[in-house]
N, C-alpha and C. Protein backbone atom coordinates (compact mmCIF):
# COMPACT_ATOMS: atom_id res chain seq x y z
N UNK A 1 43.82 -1.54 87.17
CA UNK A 1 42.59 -1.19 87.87
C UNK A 1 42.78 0.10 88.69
N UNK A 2 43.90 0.17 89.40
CA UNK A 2 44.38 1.45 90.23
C UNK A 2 44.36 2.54 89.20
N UNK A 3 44.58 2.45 88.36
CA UNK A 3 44.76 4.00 87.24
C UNK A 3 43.00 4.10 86.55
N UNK A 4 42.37 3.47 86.69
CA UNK A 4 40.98 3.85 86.11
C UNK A 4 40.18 4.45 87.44
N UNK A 5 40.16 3.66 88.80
CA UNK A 5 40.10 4.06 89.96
C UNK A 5 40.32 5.61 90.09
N UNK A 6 41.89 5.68 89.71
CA UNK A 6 42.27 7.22 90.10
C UNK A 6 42.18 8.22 89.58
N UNK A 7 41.78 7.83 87.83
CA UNK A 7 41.20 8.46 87.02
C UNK A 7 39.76 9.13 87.00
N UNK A 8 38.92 8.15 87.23
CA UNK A 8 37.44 8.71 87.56
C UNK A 8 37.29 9.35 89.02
N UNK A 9 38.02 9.13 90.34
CA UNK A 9 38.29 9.86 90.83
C UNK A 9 38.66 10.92 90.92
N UNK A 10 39.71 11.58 89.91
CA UNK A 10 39.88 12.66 89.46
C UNK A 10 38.88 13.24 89.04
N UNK A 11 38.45 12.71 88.19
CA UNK A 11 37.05 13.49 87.27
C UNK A 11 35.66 13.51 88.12
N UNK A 12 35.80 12.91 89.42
CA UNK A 12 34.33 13.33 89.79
C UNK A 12 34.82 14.48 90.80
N UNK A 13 36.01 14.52 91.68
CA UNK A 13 36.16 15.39 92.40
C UNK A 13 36.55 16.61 91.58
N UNK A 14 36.77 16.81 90.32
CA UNK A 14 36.72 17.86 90.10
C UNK A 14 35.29 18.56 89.77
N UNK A 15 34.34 17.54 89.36
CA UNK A 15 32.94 17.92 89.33
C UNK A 15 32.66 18.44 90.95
N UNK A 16 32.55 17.62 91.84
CA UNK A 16 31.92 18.00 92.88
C UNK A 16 32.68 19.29 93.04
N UNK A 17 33.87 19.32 93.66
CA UNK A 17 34.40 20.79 94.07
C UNK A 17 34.29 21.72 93.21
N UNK A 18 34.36 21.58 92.05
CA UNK A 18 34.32 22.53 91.04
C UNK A 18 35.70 23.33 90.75
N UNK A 19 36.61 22.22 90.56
CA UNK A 19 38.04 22.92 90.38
C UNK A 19 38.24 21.86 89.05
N UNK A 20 39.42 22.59 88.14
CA UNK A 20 40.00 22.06 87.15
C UNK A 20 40.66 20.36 87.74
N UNK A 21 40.70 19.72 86.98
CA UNK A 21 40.86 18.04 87.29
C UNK A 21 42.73 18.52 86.90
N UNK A 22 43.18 19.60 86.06
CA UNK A 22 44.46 19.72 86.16
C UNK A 22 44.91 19.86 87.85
N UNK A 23 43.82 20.80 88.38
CA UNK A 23 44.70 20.78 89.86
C UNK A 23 44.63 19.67 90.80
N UNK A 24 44.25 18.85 90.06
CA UNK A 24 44.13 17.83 91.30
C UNK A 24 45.33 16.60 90.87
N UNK A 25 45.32 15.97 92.26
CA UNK A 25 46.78 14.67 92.03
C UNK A 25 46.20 14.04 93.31
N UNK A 26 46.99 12.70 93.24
CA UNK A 26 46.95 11.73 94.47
C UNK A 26 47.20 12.79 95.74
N UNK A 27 48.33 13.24 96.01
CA UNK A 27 48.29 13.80 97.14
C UNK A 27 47.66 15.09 97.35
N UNK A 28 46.49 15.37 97.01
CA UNK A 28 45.39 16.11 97.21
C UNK A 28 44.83 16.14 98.24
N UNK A 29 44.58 16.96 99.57
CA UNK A 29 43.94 16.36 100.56
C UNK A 29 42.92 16.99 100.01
N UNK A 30 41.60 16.57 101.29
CA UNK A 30 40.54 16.79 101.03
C UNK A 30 39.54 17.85 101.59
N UNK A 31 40.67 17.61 102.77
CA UNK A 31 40.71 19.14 103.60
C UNK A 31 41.30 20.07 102.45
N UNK A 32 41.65 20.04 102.14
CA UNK A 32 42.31 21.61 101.46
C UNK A 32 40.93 21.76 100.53
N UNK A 33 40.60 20.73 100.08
CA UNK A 33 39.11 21.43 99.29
C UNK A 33 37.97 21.89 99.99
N UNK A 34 37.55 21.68 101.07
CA UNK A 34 36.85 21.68 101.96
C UNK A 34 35.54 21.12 101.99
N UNK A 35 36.57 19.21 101.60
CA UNK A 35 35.04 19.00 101.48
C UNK A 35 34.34 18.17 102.04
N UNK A 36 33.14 18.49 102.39
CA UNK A 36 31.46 17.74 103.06
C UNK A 36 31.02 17.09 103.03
N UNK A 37 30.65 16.17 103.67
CA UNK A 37 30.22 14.84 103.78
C UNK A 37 29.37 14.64 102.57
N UNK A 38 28.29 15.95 102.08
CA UNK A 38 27.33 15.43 101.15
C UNK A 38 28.59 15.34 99.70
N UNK A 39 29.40 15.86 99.84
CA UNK A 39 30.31 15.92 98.49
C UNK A 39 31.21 14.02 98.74
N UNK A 40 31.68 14.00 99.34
CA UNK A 40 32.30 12.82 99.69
C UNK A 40 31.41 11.38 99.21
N UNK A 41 29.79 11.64 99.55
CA UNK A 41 29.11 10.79 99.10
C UNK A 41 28.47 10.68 97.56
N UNK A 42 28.82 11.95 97.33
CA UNK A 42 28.51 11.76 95.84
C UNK A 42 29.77 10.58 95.39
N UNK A 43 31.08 11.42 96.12
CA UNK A 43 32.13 10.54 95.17
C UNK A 43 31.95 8.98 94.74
N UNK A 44 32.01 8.21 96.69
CA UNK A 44 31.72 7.30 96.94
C UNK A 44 30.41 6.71 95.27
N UNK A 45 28.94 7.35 95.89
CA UNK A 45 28.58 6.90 95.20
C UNK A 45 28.49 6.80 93.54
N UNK A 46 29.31 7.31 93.34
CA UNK A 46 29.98 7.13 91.55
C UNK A 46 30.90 6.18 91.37
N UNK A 47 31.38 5.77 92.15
CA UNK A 47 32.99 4.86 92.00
C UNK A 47 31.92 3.25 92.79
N UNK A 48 30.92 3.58 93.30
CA UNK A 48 29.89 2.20 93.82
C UNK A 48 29.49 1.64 92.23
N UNK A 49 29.05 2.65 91.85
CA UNK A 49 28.21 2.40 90.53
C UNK A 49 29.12 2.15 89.41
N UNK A 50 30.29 2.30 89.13
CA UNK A 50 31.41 2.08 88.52
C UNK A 50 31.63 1.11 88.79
N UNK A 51 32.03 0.11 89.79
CA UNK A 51 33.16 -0.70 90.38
C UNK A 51 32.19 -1.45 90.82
N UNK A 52 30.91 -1.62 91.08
CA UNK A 52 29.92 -2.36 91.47
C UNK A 52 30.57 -2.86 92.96
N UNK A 53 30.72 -2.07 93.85
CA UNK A 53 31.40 -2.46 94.89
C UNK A 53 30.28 -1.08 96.06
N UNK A 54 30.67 -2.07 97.73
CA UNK A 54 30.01 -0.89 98.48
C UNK A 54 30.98 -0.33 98.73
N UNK A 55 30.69 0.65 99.50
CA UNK A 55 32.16 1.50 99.56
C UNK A 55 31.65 2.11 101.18
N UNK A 56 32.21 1.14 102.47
CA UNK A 56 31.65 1.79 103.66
C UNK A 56 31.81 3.15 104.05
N UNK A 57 30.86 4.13 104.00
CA UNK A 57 30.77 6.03 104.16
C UNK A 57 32.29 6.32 105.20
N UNK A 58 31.82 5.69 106.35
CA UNK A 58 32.45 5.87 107.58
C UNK A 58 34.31 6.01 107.76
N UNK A 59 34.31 4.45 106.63
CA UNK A 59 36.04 4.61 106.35
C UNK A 59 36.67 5.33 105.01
N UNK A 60 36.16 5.63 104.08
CA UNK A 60 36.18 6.35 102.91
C UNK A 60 36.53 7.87 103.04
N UNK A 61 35.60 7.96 104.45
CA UNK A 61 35.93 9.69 104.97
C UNK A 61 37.24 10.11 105.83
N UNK A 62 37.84 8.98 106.07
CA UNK A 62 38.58 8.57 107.05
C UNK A 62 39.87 9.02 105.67
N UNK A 63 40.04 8.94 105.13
CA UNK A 63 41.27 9.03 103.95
C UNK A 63 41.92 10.19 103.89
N UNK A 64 42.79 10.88 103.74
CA UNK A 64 43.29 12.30 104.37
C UNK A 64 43.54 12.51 102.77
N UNK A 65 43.68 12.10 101.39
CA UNK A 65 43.59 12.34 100.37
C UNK A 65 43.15 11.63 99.05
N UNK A 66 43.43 12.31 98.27
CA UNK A 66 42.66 11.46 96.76
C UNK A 66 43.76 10.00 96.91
N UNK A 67 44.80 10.07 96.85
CA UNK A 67 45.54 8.88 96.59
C UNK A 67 45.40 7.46 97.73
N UNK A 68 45.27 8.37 98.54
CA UNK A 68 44.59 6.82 99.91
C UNK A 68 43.20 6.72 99.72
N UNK A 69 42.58 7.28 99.70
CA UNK A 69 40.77 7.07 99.14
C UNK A 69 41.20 6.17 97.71
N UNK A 70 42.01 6.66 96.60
CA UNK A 70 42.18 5.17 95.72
C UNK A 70 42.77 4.19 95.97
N UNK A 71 43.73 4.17 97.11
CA UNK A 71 44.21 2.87 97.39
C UNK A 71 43.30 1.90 98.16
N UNK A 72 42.40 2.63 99.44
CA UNK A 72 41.37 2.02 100.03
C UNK A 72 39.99 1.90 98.87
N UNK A 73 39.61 2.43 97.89
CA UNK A 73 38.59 1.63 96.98
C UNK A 73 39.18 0.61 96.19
N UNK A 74 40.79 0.72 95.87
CA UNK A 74 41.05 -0.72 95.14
C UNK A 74 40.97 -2.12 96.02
N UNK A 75 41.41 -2.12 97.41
CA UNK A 75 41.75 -3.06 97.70
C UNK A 75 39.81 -3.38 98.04
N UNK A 76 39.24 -2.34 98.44
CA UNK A 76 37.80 -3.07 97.89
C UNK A 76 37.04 -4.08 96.56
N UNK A 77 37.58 -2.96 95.72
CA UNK A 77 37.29 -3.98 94.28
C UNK A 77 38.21 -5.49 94.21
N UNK A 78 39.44 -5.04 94.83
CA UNK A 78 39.91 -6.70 94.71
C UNK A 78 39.46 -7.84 96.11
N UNK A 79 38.53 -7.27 96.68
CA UNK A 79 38.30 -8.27 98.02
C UNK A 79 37.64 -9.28 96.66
């Protein structure tokens, strides 16, 4: 479940930022992309609609990179 998680994660943050999905990895922060709450919620809401799970805004933003933003949406999907 963690590798499909981190997979479509990959692939939407490279949509939103608009960088190659080669440059991206778990330890990606998100600061270094510089990115905005409205970008953050797109993510969120793609991986909601995927995973049929909510995904609270507030702690999601709270994640300092791609690889803790997938560790905090898995342990969502497995509540």
């Amino acid at each position: 479940m963690r590798s499909e998680i981190l997979e479509l994660m990959l692939e939407k943050c490279a949509e939103v930022f608009g960088v190659p999905d080669s440059e991206l990895n778990e330890s990606t922060r998100f600061a270094d992309l510089n990115a905005k709450s409205s970008q953050l919620v797109q993510i969120t809401t793609c991986l909601e609609d995927e995973f049929d799970v909510e995904i609270p805004f507030m702690n999601f933003k709270r994640q300092q990179n791609i690889g803790e933003a997938v560790n905090y949406v898995l342990e969502l999907v497995e509540e």
